[in-house]
N, C-alpha and C. Protein backbone atom coordinates (compact mmCIF):
# COMPACT_ATOMS: atom_id res chain seq x y z
N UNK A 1 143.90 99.93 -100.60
CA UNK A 1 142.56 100.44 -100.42
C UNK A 1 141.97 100.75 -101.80
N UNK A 2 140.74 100.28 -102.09
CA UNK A 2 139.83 100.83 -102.94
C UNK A 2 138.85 101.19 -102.84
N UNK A 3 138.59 102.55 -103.20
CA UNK A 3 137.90 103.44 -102.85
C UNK A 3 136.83 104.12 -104.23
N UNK A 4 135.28 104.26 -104.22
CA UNK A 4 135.06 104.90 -105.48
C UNK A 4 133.70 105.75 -105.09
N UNK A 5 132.43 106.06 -105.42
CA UNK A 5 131.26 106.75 -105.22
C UNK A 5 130.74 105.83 -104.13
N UNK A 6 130.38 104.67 -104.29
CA UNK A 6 129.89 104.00 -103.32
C UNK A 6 129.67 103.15 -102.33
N UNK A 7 131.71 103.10 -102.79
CA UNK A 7 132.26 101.44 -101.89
C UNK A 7 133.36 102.02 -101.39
N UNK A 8 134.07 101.23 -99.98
CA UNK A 8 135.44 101.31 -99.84
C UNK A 8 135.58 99.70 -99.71
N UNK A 9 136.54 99.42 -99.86
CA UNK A 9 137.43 97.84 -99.43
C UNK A 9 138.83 98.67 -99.21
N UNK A 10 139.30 97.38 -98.22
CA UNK A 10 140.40 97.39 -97.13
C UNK A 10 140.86 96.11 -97.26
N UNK A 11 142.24 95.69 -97.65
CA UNK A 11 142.85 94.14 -97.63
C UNK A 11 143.45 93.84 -96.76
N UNK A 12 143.88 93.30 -96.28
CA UNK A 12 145.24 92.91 -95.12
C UNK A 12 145.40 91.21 -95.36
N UNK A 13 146.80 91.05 -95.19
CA UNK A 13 147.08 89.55 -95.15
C UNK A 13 147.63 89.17 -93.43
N UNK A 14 146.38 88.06 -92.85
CA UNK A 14 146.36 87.88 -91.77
C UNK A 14 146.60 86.56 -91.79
N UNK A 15 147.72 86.48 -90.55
CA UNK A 15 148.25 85.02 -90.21
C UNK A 15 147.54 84.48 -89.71
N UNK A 16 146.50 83.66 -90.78
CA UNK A 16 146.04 82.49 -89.83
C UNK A 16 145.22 82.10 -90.66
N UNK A 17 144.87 81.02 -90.51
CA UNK A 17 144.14 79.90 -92.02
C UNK A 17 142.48 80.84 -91.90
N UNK A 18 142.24 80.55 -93.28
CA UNK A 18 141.06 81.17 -93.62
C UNK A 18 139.80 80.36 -92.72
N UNK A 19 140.00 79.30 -92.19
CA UNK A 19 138.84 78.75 -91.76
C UNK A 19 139.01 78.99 -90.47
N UNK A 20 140.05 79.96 -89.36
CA UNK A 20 140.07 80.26 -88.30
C UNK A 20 139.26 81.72 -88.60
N UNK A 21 139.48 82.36 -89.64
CA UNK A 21 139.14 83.96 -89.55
C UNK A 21 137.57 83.36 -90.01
N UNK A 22 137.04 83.13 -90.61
CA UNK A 22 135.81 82.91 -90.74
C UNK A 22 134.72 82.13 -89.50
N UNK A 23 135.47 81.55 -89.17
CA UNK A 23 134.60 80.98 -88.13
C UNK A 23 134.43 82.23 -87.06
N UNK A 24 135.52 82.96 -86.70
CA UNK A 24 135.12 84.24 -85.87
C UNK A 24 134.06 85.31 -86.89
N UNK A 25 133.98 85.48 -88.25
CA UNK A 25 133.20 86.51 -88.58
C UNK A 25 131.93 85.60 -88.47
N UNK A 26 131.73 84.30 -88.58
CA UNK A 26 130.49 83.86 -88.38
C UNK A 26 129.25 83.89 -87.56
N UNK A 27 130.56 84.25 -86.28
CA UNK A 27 129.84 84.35 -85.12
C UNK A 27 129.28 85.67 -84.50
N UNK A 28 128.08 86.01 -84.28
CA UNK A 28 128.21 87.64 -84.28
C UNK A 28 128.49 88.16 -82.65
N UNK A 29 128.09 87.26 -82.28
CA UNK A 29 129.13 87.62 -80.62
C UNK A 29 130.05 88.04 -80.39
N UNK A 30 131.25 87.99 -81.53
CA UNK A 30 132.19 88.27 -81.39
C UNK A 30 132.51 89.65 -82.49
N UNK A 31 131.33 89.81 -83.12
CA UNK A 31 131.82 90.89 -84.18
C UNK A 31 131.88 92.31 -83.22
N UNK A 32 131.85 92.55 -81.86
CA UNK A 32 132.46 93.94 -81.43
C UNK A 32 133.85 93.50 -81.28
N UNK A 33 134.28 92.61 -81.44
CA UNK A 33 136.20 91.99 -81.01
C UNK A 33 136.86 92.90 -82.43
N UNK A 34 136.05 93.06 -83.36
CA UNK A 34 136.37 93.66 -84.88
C UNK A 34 136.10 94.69 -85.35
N UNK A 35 135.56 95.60 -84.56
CA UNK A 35 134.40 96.52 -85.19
C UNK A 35 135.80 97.89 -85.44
N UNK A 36 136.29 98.20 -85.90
CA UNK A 36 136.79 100.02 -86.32
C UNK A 36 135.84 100.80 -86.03
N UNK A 37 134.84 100.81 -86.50
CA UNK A 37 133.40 102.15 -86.44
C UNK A 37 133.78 102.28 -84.68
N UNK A 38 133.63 101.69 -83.59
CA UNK A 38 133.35 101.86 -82.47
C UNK A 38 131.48 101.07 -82.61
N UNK A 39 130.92 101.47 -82.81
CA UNK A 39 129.50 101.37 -82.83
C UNK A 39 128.76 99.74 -82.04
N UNK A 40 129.53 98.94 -82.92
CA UNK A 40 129.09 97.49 -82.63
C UNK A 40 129.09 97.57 -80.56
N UNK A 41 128.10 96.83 -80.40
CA UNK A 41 128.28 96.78 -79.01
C UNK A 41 128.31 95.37 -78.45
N UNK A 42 127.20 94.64 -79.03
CA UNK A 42 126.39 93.22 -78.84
C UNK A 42 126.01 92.48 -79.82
N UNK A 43 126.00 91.36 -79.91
CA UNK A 43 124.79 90.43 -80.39
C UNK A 43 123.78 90.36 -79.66
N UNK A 44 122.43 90.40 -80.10
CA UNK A 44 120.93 90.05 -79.46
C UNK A 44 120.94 88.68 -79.22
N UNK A 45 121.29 88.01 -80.50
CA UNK A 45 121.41 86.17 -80.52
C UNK A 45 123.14 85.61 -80.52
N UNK A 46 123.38 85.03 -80.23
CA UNK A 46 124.58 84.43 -80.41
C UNK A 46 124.67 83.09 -81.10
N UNK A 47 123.56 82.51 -82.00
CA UNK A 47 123.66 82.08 -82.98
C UNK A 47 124.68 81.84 -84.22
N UNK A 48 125.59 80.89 -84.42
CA UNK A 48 126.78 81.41 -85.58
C UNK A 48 125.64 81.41 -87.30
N UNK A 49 126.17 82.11 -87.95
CA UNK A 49 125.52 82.30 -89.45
C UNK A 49 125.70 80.93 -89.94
N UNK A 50 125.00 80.65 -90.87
CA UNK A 50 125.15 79.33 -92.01
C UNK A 50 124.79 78.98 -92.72
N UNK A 51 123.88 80.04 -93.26
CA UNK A 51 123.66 80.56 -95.03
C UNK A 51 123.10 81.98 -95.04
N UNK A 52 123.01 81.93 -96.38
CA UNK A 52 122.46 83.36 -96.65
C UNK A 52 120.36 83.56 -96.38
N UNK A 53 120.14 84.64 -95.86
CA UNK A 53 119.08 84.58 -95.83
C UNK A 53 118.44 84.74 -94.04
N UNK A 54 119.76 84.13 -93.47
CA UNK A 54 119.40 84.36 -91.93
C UNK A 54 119.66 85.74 -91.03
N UNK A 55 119.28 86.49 -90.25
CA UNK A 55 118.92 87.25 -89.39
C UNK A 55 119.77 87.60 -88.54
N UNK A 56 120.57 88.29 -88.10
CA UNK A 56 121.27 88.56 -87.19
C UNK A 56 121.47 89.91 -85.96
N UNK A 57 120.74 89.88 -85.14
CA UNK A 57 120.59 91.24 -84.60
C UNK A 57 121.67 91.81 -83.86
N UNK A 58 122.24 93.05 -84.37
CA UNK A 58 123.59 94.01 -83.30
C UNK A 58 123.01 94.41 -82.22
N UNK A 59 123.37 95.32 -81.46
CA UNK A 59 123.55 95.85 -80.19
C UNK A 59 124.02 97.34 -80.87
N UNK A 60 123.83 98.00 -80.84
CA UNK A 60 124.43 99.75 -81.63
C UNK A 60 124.78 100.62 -80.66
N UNK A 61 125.70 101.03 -80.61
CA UNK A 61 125.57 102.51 -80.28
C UNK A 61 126.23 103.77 -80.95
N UNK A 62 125.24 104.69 -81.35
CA UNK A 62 126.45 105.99 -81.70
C UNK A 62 125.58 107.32 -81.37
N UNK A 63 126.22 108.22 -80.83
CA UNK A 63 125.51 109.32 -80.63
C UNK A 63 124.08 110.12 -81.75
N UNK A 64 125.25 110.43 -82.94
CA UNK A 64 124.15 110.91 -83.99
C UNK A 64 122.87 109.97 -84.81
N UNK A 65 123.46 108.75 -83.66
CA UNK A 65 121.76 108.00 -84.24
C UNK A 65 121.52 107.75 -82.97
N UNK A 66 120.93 108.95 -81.88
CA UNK A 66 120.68 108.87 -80.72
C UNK A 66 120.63 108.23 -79.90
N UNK A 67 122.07 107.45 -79.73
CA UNK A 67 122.43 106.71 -78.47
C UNK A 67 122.18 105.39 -79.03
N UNK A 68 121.72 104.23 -78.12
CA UNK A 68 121.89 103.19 -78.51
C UNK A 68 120.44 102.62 -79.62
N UNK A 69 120.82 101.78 -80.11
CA UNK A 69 119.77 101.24 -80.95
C UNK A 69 119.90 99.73 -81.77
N UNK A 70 119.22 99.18 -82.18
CA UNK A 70 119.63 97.69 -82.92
C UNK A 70 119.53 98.03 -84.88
N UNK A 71 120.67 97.08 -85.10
CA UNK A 71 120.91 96.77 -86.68
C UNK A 71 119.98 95.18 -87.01
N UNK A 72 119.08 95.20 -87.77
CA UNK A 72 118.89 93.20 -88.17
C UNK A 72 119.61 93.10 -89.52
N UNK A 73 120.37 92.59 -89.53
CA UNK A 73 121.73 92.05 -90.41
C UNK A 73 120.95 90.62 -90.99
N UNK A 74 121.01 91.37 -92.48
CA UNK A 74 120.21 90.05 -93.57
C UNK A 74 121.63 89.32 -94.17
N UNK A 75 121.77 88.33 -94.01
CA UNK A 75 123.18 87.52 -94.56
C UNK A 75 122.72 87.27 -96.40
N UNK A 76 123.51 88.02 -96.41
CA UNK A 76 123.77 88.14 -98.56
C UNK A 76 124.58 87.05 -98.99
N UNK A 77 125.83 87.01 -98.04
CA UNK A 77 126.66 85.80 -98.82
C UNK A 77 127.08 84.97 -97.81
N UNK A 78 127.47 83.71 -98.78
CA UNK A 78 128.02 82.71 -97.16
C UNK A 78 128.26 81.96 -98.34
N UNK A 79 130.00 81.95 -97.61
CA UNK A 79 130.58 80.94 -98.87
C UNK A 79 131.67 80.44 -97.27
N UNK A 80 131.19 79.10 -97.08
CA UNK A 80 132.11 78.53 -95.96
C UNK A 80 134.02 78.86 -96.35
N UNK A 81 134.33 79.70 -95.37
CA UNK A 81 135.67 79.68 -95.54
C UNK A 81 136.26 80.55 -96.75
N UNK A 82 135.56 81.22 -97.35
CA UNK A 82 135.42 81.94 -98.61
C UNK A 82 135.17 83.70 -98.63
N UNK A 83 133.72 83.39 -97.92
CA UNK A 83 132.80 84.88 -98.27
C UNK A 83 131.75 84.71 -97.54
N UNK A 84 131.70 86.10 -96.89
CA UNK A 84 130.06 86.15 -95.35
C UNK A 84 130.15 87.45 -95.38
N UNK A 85 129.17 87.89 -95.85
CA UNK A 85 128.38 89.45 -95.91
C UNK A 85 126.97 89.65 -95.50
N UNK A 86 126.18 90.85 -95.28
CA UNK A 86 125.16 91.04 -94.53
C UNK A 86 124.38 92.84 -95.37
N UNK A 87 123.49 92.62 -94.95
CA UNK A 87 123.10 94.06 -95.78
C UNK A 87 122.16 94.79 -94.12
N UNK A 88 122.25 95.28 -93.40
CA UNK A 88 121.41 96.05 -92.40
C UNK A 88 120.13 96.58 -93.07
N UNK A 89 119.06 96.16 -91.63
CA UNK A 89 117.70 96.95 -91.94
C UNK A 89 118.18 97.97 -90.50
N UNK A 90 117.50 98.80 -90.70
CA UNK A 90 116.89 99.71 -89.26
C UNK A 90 115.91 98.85 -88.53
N UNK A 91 116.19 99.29 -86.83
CA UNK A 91 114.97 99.41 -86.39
C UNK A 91 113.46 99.34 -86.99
N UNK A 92 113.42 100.40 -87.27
CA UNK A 92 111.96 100.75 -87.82
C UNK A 92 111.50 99.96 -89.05
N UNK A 93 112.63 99.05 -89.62
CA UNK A 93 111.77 98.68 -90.81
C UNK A 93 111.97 96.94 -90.56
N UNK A 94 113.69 96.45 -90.22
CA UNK A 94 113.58 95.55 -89.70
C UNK A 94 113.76 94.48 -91.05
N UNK A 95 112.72 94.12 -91.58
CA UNK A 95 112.97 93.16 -92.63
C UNK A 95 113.21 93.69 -94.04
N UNK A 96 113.50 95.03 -94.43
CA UNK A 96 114.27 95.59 -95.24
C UNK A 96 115.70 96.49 -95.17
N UNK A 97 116.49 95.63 -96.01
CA UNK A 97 117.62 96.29 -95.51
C UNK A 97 117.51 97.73 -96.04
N UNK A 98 118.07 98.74 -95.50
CA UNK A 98 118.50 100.06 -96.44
C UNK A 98 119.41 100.04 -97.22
N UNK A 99 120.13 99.21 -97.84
CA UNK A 99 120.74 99.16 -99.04
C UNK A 99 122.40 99.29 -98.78
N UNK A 100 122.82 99.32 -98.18
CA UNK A 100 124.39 99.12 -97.77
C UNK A 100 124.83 98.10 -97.31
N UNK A 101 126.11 97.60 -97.47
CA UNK A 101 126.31 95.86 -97.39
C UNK A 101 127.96 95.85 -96.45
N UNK A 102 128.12 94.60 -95.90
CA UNK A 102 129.45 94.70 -95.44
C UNK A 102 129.51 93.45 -96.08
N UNK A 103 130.53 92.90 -96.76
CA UNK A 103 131.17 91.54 -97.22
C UNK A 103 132.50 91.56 -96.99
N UNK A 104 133.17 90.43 -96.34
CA UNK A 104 134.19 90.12 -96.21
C UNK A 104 134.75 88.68 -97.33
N UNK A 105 135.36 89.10 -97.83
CA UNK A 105 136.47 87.78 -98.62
C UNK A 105 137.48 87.52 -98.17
N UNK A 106 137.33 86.02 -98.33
CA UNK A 106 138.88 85.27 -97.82
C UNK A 106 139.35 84.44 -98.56
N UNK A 107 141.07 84.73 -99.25
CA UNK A 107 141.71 84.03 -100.05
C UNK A 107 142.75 83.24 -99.34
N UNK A 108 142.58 82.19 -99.30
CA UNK A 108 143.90 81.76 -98.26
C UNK A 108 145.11 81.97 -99.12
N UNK A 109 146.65 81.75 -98.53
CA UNK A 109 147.71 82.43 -99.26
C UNK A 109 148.69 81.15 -98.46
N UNK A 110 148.09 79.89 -98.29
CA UNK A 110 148.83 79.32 -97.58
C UNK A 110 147.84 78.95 -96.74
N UNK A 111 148.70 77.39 -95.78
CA UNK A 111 148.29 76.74 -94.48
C UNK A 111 147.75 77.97 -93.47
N UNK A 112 148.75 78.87 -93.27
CA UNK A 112 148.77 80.07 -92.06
C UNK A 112 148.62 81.27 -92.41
N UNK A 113 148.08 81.47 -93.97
CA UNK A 113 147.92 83.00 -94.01
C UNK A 113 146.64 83.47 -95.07
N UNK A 114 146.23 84.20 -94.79
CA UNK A 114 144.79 84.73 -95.58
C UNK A 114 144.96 85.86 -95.89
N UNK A 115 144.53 86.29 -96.78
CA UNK A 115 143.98 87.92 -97.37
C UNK A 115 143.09 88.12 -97.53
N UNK A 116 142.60 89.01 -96.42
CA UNK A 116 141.41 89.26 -96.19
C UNK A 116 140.35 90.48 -96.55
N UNK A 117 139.79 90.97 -97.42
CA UNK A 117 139.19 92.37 -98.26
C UNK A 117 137.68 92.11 -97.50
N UNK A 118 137.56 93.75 -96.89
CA UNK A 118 136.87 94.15 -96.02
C UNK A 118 136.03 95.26 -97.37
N UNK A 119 134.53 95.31 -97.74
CA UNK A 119 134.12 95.95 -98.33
C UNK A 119 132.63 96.67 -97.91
N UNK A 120 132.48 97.51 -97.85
CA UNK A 120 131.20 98.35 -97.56
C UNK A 120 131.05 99.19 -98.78
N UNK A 121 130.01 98.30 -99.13
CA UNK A 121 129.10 99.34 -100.37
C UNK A 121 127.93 99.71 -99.86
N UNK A 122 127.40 100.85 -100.50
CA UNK A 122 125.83 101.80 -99.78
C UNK A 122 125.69 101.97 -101.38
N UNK A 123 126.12 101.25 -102.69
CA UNK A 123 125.64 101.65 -103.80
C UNK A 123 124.00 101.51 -103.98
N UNK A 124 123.45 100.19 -102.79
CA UNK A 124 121.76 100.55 -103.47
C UNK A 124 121.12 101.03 -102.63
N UNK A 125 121.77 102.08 -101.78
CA UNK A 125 121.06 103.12 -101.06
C UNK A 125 120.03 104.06 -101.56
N UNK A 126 118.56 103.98 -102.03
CA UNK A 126 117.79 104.46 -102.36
C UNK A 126 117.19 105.85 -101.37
N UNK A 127 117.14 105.92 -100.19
CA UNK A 127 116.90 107.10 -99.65
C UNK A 127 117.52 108.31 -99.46
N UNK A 128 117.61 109.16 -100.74
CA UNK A 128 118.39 110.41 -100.33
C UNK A 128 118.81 110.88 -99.29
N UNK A 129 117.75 110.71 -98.35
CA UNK A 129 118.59 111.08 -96.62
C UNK A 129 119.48 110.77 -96.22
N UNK A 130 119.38 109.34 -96.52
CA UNK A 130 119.99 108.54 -95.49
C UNK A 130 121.32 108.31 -96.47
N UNK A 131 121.19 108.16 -97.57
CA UNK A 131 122.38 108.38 -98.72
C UNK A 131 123.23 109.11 -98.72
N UNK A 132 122.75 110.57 -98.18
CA UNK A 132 123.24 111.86 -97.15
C UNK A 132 124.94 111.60 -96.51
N UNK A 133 124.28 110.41 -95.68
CA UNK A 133 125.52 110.48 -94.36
C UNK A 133 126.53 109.29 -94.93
N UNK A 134 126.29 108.90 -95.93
CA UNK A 134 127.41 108.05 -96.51
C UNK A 134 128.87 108.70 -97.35
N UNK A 135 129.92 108.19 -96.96
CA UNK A 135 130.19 107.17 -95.73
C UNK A 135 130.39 107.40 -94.53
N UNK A 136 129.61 106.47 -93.97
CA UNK A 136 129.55 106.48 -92.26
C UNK A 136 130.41 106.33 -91.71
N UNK A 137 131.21 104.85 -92.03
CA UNK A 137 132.63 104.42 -91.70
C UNK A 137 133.55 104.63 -92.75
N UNK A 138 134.92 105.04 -92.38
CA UNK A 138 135.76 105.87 -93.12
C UNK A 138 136.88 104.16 -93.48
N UNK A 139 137.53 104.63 -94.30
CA UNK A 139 138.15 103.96 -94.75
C UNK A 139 139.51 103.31 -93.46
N UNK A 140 140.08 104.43 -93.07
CA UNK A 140 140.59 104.45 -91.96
C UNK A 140 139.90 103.30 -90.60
N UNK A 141 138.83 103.19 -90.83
CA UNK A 141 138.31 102.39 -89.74
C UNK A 141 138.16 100.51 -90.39
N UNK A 142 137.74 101.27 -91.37
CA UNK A 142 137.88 99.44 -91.88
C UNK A 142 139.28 99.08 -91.98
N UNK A 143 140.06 99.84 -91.71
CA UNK A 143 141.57 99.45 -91.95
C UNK A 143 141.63 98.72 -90.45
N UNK A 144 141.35 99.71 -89.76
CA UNK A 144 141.17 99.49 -87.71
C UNK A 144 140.52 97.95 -87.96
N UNK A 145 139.47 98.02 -88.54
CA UNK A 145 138.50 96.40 -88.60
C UNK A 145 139.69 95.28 -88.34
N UNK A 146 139.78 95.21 -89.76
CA UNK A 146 141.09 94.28 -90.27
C UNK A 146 142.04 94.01 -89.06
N UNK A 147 142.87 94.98 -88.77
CA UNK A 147 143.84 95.01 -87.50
C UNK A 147 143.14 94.64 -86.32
N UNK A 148 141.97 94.94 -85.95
CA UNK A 148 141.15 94.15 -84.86
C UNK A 148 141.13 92.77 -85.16
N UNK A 149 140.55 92.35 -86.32
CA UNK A 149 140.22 90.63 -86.17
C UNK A 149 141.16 89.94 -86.33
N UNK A 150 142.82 90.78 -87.35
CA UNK A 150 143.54 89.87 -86.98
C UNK A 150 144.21 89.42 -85.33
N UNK A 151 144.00 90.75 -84.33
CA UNK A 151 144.32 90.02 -82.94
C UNK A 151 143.38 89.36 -82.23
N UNK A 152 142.19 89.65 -83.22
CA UNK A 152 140.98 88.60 -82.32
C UNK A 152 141.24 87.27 -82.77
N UNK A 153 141.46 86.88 -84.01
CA UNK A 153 141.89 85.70 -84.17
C UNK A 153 143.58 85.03 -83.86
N UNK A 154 144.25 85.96 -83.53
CA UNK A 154 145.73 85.16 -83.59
C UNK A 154 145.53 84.32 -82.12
């Protein structure tokens, strides 16, 4: 685990070729099969990602952001088989993210095995408020992540 002011990452080496684990983070239908936070509920679209720049709407739920609500997930990176990250807007704003990112990297380590680094940075979190409640998800849960997708994918 690495941990500092504004990021955590989480590694794990998961059995199974990098182009099986990516094709599941691609797809956001399947990103509650992965989620640690609890929160993820849905995809709006079930569309798979396939570059950076495209749109992706969650399904939310958590109490202290009063019950259910939607994330639009701006895709930052997309490296086929590589790297697929996303930065969240709110509701209310929608085509701006608030400044916190999830990226996943994948190093393959072999035919059947990947290492996989799970990272959430909120470093260009500009709203003191909302800068407030960071971090949201604990390190502990992106660990949960990891251990989720590797049984979603085996």
């Amino acid at each position: 685990m690495n941990t500092n002011d504004t990021s955590l990452s989480v590694s794990r080496t998961i059995d199974a070729p990098a182009s099986e684990i990516f094709s599941l983070l691609s797809l956001p239908a399947r990103h509650h099969e992965f989620d640690g936070s609890g929160m993820v509920r849905s995809a709006e679209n079930t569309e798979r990602i396939s570059k950076t720049g495209e749109v992706f709407v969650m399904n939310m739920h958590a109490e202290d952001m009063g019950g259910d609500y939607q994330m639009f997930n701006h895709v930052t990176a997309f490296d086929s088989n590589k790297m697929i990250g996303w930065q969240p807007a709110q509701e209310k704003s929608k085509t701006e993210p608030a400044g916190w990112e999830w990226l996943y990297t994948l190093e393959s380590q072999g035919s059947d095995s990947t290492l996989v680094t799970l990272t959430y940075d909120w470093s260009k979190v500009t709203d003191k408020k909302l800068a407030s409640i960071f971090p949201k998800v604990s390190a502990d849960e992106l660990e949960d992540s990891l251990n989720q997708l590797a049984a979603a994918v085996a």
